[in-house]
C-alpha atoms as a PDB file:
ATOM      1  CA  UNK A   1     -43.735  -9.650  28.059  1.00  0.00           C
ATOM      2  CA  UNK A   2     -43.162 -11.151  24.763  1.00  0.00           C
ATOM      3  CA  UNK A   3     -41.389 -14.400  23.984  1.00  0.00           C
ATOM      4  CA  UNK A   4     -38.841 -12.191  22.592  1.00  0.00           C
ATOM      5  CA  UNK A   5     -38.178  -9.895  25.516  1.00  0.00           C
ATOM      6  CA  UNK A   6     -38.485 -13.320  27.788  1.00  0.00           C
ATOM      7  CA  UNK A   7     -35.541 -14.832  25.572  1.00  0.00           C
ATOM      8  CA  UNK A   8     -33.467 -11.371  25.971  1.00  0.00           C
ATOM      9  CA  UNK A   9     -33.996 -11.342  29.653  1.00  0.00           C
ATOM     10  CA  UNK A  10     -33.112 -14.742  30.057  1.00  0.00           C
ATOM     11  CA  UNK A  11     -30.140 -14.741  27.823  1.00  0.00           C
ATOM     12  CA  UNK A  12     -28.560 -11.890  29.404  1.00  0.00           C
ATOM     13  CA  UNK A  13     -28.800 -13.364  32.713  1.00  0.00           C
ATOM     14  CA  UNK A  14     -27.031 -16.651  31.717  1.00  0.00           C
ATOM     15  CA  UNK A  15     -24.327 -14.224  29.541  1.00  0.00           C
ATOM     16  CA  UNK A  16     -23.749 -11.303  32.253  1.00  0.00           C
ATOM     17  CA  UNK A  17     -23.655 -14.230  35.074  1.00  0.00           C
ATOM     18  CA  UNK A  18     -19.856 -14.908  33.491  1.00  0.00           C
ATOM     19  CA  UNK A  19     -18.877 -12.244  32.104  1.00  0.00           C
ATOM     20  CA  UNK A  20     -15.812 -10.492  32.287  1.00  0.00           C
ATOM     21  CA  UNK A  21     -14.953  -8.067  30.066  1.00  0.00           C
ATOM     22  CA  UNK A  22     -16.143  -5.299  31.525  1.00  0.00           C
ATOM     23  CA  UNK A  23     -12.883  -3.530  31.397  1.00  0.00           C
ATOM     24  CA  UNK A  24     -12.698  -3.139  27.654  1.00  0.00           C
ATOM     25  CA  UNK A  25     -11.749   0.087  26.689  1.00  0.00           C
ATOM     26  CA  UNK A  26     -14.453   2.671  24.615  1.00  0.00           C
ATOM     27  CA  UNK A  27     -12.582   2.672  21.830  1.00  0.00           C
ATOM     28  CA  UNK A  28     -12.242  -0.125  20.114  1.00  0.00           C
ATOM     29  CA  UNK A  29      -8.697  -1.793  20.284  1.00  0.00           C
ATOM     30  CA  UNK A  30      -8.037  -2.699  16.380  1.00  0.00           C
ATOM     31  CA  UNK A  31      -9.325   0.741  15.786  1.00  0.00           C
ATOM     32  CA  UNK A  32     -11.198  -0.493  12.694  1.00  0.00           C
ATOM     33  CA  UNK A  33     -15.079  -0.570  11.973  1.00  0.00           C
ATOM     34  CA  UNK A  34     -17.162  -2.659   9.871  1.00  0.00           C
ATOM     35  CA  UNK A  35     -19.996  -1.614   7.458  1.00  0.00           C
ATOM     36  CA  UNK A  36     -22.317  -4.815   6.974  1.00  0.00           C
ATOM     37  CA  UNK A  37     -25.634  -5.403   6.253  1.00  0.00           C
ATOM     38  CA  UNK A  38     -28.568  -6.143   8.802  1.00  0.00           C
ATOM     39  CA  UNK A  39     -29.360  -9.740   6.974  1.00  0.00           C
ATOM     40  CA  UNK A  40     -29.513 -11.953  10.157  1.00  0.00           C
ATOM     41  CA  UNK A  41     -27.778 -14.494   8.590  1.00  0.00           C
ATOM     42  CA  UNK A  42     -24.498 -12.631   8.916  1.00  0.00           C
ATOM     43  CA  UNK A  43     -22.415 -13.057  12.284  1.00  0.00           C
ATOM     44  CA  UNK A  44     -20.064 -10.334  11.548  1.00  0.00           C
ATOM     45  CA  UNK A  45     -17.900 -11.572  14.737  1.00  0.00           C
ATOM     46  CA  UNK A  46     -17.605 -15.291  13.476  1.00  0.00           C
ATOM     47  CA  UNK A  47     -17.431 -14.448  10.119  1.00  0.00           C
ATOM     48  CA  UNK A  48     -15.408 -11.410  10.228  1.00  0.00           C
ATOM     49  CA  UNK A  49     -13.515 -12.601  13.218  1.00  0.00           C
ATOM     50  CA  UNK A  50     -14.319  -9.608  15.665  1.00  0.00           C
ATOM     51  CA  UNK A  51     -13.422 -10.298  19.522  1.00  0.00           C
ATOM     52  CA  UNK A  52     -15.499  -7.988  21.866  1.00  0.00           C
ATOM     53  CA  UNK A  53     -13.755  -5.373  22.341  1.00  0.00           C
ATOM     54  CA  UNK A  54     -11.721  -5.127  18.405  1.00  0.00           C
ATOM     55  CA  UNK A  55     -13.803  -3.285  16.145  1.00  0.00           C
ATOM     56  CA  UNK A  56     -17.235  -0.942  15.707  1.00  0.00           C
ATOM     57  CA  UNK A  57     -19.483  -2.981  14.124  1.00  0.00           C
ATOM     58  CA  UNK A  58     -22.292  -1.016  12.035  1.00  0.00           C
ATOM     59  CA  UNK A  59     -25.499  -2.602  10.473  1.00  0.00           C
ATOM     60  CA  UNK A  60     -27.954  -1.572   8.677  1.00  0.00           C
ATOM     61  CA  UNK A  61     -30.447  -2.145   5.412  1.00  0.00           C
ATOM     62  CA  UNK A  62     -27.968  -2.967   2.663  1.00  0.00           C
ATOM     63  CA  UNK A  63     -24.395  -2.200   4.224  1.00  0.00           C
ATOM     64  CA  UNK A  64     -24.974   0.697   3.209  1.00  0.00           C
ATOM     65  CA  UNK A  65     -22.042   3.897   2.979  1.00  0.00           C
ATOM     66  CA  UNK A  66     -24.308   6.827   2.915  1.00  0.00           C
ATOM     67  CA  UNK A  67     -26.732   5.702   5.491  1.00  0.00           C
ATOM     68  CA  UNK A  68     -23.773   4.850   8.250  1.00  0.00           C
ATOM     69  CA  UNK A  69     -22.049   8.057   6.922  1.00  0.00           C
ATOM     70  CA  UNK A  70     -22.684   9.614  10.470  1.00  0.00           C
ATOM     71  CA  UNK A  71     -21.904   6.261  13.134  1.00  0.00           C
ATOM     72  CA  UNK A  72     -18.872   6.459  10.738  1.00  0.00           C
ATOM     73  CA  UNK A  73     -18.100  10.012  11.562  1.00  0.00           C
ATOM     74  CA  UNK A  74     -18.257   8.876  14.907  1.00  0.00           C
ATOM     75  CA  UNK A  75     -16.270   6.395  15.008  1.00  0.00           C
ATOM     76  CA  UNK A  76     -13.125   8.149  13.112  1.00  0.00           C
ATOM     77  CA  UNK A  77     -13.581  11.219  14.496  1.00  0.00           C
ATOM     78  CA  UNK A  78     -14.538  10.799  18.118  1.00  0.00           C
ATOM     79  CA  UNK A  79     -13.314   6.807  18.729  1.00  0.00           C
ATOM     80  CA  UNK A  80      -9.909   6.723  16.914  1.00  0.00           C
ATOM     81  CA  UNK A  81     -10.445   4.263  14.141  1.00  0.00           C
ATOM     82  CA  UNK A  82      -8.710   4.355  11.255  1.00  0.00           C
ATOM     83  CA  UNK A  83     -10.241   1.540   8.858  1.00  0.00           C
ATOM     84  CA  UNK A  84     -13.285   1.030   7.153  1.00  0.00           C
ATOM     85  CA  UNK A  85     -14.643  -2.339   5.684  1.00  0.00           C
ATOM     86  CA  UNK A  86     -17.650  -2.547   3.886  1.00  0.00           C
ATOM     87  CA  UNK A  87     -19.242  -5.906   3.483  1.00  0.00           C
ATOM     88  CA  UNK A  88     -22.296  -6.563   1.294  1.00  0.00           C
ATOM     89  CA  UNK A  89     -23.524  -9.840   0.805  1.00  0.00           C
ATOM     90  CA  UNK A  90     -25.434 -12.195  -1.719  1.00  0.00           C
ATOM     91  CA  UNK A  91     -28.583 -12.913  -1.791  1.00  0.00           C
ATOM     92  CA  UNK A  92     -29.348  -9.406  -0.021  1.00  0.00           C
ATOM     93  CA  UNK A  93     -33.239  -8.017   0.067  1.00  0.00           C
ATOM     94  CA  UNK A  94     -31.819  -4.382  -1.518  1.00  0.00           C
ATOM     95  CA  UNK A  95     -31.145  -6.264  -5.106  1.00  0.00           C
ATOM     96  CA  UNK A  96     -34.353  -7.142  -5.242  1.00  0.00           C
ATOM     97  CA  UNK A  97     -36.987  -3.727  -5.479  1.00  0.00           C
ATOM     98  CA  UNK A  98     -36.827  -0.215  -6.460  1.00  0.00           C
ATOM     99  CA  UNK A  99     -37.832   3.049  -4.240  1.00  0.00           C
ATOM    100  CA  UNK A 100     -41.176   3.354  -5.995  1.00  0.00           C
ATOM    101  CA  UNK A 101     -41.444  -0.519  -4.900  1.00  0.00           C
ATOM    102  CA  UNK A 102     -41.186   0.300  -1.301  1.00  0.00           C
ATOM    103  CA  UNK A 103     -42.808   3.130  -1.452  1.00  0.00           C
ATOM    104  CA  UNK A 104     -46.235   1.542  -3.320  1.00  0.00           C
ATOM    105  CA  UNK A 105     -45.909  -1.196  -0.113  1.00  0.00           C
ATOM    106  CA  UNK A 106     -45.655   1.451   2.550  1.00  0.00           C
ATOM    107  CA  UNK A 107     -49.329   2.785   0.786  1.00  0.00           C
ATOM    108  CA  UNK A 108     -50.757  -0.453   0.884  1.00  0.00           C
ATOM    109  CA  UNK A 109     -49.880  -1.264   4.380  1.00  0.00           C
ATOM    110  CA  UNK A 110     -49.239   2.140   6.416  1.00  0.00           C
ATOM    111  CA  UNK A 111     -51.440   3.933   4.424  1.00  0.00           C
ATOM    112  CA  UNK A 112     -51.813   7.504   2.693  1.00  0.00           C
ATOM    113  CA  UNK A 113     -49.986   9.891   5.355  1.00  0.00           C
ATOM    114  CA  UNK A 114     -47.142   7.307   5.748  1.00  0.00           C
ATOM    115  CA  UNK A 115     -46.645   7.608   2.216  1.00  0.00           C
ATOM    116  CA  UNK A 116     -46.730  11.455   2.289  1.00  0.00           C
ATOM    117  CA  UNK A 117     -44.166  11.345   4.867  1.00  0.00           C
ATOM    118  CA  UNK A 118     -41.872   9.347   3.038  1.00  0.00           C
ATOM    119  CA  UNK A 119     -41.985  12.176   0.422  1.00  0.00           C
ATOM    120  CA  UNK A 120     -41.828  14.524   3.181  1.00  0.00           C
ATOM    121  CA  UNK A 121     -38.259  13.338   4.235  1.00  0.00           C
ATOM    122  CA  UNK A 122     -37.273  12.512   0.385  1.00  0.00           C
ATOM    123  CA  UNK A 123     -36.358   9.090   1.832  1.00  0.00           C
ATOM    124  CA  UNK A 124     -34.033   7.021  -0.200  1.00  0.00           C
ATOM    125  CA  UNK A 125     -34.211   3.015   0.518  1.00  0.00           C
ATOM    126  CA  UNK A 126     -30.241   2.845  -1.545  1.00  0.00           C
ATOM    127  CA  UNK A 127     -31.507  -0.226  -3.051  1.00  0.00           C
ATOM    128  CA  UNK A 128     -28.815  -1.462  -5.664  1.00  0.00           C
ATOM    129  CA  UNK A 129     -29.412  -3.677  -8.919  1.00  0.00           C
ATOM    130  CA  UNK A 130     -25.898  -5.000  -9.071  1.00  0.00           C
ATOM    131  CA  UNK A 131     -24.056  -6.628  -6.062  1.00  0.00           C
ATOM    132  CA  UNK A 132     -20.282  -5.895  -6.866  1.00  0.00           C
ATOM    133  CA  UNK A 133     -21.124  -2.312  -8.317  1.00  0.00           C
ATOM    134  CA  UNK A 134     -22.641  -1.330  -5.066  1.00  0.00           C
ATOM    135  CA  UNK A 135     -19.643  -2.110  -3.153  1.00  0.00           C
ATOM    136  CA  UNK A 136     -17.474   0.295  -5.024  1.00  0.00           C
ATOM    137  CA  UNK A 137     -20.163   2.667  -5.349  1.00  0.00           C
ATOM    138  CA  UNK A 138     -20.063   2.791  -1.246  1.00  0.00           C
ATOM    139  CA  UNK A 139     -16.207   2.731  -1.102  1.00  0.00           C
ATOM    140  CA  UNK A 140     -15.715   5.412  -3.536  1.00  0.00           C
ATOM    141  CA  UNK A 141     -18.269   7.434  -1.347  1.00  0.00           C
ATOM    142  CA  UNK A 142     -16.728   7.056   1.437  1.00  0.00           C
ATOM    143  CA  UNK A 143     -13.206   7.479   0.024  1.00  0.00           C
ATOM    144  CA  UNK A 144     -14.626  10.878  -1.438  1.00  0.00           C
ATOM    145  CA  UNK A 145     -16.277  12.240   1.386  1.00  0.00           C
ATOM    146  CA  UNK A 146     -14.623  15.440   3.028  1.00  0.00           C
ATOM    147  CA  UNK A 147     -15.794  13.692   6.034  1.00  0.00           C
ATOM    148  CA  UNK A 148     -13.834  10.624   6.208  1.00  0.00           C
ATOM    149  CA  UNK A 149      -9.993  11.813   6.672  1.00  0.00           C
ATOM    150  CA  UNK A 150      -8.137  10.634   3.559  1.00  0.00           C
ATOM    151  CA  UNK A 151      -5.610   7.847   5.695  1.00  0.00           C
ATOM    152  CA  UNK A 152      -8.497   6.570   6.435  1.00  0.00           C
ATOM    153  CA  UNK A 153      -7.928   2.597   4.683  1.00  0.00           C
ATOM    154  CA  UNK A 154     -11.644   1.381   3.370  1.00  0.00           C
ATOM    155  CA  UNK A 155     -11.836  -1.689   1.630  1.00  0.00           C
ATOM    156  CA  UNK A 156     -15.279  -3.437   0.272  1.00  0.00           C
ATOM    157  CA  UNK A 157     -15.992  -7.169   0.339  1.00  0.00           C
ATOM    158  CA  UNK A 158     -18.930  -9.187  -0.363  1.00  0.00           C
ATOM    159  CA  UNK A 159     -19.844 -11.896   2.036  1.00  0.00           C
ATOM    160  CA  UNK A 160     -21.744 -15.301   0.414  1.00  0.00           C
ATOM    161  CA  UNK A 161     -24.148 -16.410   2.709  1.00  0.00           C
ATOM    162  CA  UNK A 162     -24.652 -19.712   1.200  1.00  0.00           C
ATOM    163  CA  UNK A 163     -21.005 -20.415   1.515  1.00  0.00           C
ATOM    164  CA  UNK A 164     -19.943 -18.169   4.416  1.00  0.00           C
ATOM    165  CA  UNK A 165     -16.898 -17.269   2.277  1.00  0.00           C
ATOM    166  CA  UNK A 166     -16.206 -13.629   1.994  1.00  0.00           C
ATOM    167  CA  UNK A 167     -13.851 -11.773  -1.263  1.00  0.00           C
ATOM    168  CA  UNK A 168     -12.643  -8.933  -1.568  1.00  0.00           C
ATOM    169  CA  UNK A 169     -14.121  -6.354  -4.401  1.00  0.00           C
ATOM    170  CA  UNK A 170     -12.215  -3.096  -4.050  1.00  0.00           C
END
């Protein structure tokens, strides 16, 4: 077992030996979700201020719209929520390369075929060259999609991690 699965194991143990909110309804109560980015030096419940139990919370490279389309989907369509907030942040890995980037580094590490089946499954990394721009860019997505039901309310924000302040964009 890795240090890693030793710290899970351990930490649930000391967590589940109090816990108590195991009633908590499926869907969540605020009926809201939030879009933020994996960066692990966002705490979308302190920052955001999410109680277990309030809100979906959805991560993933770059906050990004398009790739959380379907969770999303989910959430709306099968979990009741009716709010969507999308929260980027500074200092975030996706401002910094370009697809052929990521693609020459999957070569170099993964080799040939890895590389063959990123073409394979056209994927996209969504990397973005302006903060602010990306934000409304994933909004106005969203807000477009046939998908998303048009009460739907989604908002974009970008958090600061060297501040912990968050402001609204859009």
């Amino acid at each position: 077992m890795t240090a890693i699965q030793k710290n899970i194991e351990a930490s649930s143990a000391s967590y589940s030996a109090s816990f108590t909110q195991g009633h908590l309804a499926l869907p969540p109560a605020k009926k809201y979700l939030v879009l933020t980015c994996m960066d692990a030096r966002i705490d979308p419940a302190r920052a955001f201020g999410i109680e277990l139990g309030d809100a979906h919370v959805v991560r993933n490279a770059g906050a990004s719209a398009v790739d959380a389309l379907r969770s999303i989907v989910i959430s709306q369509q099968l979990l009741g929520t009716n709010e969507v907030v999308v929260v980027k942040h500074t200092g975030c890995g996706m401002l910094t390369f370009k697809n052929e980037d990521a693609y020459r580094i999957v070569g170099e590490k993964l080799g040939a075929e890895a590389v063959e089946e990123l073409h394979q499954r056209k994927l996209d990394f969504l990397p973005f060259p302006e903060l602010d721009e990306a934000v409304k860019a994933d909004v106005e997505f969203l807000r477009a999609s046939k998908l998303v039901s048009d009460s739907v309310v989604v908002s974009g924000w970008v958090y600061e991690v060297e501040t912990g302040k968050t402001r609204r964009v859009v």
